[in-house]
N, C-alpha and C. Protein backbone atom coordinates (compact mmCIF):
# COMPACT_ATOMS: atom_id res chain seq x y z
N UNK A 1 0.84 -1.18 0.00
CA UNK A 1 0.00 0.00 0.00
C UNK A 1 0.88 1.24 0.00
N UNK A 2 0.43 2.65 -0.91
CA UNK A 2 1.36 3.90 -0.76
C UNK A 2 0.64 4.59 -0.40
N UNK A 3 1.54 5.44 0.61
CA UNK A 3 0.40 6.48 1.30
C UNK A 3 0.65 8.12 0.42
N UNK A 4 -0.62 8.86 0.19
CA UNK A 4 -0.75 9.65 -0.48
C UNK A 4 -1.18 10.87 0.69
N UNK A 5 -0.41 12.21 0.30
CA UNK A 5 -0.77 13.48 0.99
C UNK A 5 -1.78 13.59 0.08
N UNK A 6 -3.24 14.41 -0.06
CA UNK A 6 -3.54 14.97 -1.10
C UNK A 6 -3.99 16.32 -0.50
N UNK A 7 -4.18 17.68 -0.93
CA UNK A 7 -3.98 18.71 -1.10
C UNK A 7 -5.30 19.49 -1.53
N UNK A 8 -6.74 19.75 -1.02
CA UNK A 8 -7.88 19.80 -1.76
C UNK A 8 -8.47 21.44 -1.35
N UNK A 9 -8.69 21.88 -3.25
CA UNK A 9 -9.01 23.38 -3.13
C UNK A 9 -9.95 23.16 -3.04
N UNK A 10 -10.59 24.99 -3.02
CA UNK A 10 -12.29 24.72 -3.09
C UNK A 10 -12.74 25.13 -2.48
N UNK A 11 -14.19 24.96 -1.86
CA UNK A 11 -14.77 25.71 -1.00
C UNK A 11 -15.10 24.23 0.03
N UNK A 12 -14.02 24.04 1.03
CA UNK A 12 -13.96 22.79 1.97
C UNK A 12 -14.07 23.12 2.89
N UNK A 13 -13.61 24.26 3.42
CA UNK A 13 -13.97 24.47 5.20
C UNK A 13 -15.44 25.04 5.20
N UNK A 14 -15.98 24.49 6.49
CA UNK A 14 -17.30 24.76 7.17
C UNK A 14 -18.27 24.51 6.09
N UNK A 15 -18.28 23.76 5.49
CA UNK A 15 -19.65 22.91 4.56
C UNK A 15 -19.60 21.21 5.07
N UNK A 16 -18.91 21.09 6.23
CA UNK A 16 -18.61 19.54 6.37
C UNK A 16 -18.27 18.35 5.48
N UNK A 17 -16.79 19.35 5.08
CA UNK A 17 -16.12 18.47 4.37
C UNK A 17 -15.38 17.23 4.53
N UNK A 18 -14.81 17.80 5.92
CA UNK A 18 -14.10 16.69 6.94
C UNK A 18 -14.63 15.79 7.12
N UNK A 19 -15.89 15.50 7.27
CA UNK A 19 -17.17 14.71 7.90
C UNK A 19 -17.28 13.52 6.27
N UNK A 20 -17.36 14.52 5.87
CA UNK A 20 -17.87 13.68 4.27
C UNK A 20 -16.61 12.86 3.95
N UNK A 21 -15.53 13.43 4.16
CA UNK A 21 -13.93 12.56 3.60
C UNK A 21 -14.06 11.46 4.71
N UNK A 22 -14.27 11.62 6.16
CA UNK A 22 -14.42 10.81 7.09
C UNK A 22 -14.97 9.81 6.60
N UNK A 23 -16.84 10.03 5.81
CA UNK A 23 -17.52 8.66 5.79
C UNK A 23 -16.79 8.08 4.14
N UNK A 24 -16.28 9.00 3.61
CA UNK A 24 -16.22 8.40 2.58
C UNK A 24 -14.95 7.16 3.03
N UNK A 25 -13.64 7.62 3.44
CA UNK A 25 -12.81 6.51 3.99
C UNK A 25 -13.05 5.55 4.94
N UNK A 26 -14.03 5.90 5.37
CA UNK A 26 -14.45 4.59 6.07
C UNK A 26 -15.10 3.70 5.40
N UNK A 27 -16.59 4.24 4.51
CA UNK A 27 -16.95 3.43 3.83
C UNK A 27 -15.96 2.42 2.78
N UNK A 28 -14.76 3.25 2.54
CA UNK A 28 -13.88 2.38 1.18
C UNK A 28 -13.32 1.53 2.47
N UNK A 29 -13.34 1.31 3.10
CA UNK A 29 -12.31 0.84 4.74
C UNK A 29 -10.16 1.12 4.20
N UNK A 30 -10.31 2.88 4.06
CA UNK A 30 -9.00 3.43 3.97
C UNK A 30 -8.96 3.76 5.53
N UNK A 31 -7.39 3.53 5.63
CA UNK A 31 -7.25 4.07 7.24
C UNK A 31 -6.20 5.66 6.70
N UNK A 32 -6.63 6.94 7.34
CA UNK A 32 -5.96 7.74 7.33
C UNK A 32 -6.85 8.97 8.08
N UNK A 33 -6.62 10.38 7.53
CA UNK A 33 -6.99 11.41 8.77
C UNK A 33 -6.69 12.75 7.29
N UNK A 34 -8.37 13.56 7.98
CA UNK A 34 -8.19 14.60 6.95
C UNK A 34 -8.35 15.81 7.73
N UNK A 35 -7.35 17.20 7.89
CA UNK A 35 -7.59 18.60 8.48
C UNK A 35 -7.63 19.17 7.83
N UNK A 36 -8.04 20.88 8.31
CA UNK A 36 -8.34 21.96 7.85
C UNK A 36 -6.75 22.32 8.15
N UNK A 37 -6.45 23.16 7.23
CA UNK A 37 -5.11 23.82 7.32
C UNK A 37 -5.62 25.20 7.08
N UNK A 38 -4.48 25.99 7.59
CA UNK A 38 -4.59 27.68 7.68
C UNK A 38 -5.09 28.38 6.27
N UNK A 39 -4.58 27.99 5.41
CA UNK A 39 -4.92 29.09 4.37
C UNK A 39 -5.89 28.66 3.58
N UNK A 40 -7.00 27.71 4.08
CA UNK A 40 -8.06 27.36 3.64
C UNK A 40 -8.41 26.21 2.56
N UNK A 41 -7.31 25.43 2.37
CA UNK A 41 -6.95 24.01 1.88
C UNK A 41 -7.41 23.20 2.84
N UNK A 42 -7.48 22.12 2.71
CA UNK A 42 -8.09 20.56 3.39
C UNK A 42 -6.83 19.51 3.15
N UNK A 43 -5.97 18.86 4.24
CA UNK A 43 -5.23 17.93 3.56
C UNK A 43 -5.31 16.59 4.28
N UNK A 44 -5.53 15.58 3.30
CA UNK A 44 -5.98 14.34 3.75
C UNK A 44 -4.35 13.58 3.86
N UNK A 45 -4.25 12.83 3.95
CA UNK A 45 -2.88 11.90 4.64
C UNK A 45 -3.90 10.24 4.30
N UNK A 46 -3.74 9.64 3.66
CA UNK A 46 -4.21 8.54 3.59
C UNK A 46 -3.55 7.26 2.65
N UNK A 47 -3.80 5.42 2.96
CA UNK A 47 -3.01 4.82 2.50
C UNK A 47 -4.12 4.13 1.64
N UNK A 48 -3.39 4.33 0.44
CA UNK A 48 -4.50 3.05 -0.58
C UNK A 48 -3.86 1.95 -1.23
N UNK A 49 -4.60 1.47 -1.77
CA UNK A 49 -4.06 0.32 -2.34
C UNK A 49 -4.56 0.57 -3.80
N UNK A 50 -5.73 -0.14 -4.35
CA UNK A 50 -6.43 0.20 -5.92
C UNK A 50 -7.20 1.72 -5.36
N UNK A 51 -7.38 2.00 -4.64
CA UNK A 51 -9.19 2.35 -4.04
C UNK A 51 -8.83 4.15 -4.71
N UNK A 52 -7.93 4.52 -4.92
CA UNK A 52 -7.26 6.28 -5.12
C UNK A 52 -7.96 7.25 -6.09
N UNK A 53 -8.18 6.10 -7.59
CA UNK A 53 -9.29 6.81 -8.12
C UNK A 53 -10.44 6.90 -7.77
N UNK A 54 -11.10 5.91 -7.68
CA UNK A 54 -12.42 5.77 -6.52
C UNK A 54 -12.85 7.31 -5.68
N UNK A 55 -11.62 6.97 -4.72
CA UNK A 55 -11.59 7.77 -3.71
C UNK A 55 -11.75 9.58 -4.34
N UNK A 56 -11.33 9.67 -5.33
CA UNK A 56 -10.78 11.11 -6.13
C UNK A 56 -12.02 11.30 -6.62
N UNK A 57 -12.70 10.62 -7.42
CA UNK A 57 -14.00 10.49 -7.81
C UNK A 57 -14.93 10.75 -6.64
N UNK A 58 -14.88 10.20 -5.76
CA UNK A 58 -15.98 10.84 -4.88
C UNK A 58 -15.59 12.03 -3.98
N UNK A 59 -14.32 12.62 -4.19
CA UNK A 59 -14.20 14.40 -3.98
C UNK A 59 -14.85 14.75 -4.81
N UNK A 60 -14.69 15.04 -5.87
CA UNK A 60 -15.15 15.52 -6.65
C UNK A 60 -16.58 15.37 -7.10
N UNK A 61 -17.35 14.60 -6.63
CA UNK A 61 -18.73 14.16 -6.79
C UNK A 61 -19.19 14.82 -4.94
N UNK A 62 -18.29 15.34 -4.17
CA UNK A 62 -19.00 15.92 -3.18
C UNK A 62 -20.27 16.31 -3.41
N UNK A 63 -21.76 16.28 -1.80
CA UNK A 63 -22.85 16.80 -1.74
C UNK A 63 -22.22 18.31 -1.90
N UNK A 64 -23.48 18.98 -3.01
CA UNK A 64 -23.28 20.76 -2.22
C UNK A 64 -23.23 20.94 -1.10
N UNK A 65 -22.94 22.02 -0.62
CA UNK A 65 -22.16 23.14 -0.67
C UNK A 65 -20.72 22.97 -0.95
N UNK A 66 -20.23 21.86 -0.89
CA UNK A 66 -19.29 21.71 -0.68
C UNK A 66 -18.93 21.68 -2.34
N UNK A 67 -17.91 22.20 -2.65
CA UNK A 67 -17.03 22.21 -4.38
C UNK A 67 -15.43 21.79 -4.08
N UNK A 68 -14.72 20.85 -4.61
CA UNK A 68 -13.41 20.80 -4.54
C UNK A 68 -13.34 21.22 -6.39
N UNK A 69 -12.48 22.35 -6.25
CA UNK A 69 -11.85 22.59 -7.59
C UNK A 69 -10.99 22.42 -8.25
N UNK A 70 -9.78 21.91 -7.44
CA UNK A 70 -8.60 20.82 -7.35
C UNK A 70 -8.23 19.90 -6.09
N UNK A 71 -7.49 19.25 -6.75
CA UNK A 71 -6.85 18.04 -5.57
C UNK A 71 -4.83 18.12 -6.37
N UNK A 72 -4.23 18.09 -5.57
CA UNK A 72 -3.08 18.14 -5.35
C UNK A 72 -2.57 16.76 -5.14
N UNK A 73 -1.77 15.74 -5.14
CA UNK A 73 -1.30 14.46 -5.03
C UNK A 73 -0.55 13.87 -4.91
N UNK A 74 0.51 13.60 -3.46
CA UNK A 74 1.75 13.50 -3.90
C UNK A 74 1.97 12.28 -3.19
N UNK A 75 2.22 11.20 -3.34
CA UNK A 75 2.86 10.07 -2.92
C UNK A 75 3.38 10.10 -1.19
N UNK A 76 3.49 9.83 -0.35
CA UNK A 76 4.22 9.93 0.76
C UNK A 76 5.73 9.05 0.50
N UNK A 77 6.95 9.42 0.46
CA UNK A 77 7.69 8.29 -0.27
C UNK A 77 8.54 7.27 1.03
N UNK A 78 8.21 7.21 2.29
CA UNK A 78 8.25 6.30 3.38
C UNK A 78 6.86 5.85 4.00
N UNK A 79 7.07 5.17 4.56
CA UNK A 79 5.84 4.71 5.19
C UNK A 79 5.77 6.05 6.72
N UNK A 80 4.22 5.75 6.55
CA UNK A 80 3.72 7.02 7.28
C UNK A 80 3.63 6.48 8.45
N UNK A 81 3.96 6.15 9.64
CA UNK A 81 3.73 5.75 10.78
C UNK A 81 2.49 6.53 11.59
N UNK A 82 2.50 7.45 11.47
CA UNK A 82 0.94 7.67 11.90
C UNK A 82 -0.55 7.52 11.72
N UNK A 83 0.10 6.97 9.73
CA UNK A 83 -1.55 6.28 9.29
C UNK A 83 -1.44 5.21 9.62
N UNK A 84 -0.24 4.56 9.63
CA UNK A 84 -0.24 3.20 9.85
C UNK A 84 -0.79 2.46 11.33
N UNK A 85 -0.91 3.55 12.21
CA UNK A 85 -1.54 2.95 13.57
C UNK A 85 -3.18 3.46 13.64
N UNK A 86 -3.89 4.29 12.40
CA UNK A 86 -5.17 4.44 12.61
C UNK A 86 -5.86 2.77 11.83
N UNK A 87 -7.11 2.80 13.04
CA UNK A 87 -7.85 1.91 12.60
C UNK A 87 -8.70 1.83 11.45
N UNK A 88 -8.73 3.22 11.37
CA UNK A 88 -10.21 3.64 9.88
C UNK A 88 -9.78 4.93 9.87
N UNK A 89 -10.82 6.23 9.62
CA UNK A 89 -10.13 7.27 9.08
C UNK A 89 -10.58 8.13 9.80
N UNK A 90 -10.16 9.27 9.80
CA UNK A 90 -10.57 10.18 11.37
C UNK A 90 -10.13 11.42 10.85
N UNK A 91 -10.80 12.37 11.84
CA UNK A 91 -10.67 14.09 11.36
C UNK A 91 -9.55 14.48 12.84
N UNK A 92 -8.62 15.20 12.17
CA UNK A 92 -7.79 15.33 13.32
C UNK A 92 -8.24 17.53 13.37
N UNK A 93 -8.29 17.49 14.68
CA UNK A 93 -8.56 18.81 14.79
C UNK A 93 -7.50 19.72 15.18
């Protein structure tokens, strides 16, 4: 499995975006963790295996209010030891 930072524009804070990335990784059963960062980006930390397009596809198919207008994508290139001890996927505050 490679773990992926991804990087998501848009209009993501305070439309319960966090919430929605939450059920969505759980439902795929990805273990990882998505925050709000300062300058109004969303960045998820998560490990996949096939599941990445999937997963990209349903950003982008977000309920309104919520719009992602890009996603950013970069490989993690060690293993992430902090996804690696979540059980499922979680909003870190």
């Amino acid at each position: 499995m490679t773990v992926y930072k991804i990087i998501v524009e848009g209009t993501v804070q305070g439309v319960s975006f966090r919430a929605y990335v939450r059920h969505v990784g759980n439902m795929m059963k990805i273990k990882g963790y998505v925050e709000n960062r300062p300058d109004g980006t969303v960045l998820i930390v998560a490990e996949f295996n096939r599941k990445l397009s999937e997963f990209v596809d349903n950003m982008f198919n977000a309920p309104q209010p919520i719009k992602v207008d890009k996603l950013i994508i970069q490989p993690v290139p060690s293993t992430n030891e902090e996804v690696a001890t979540l059980s499922g996927f979680v909003i870190k505050y």
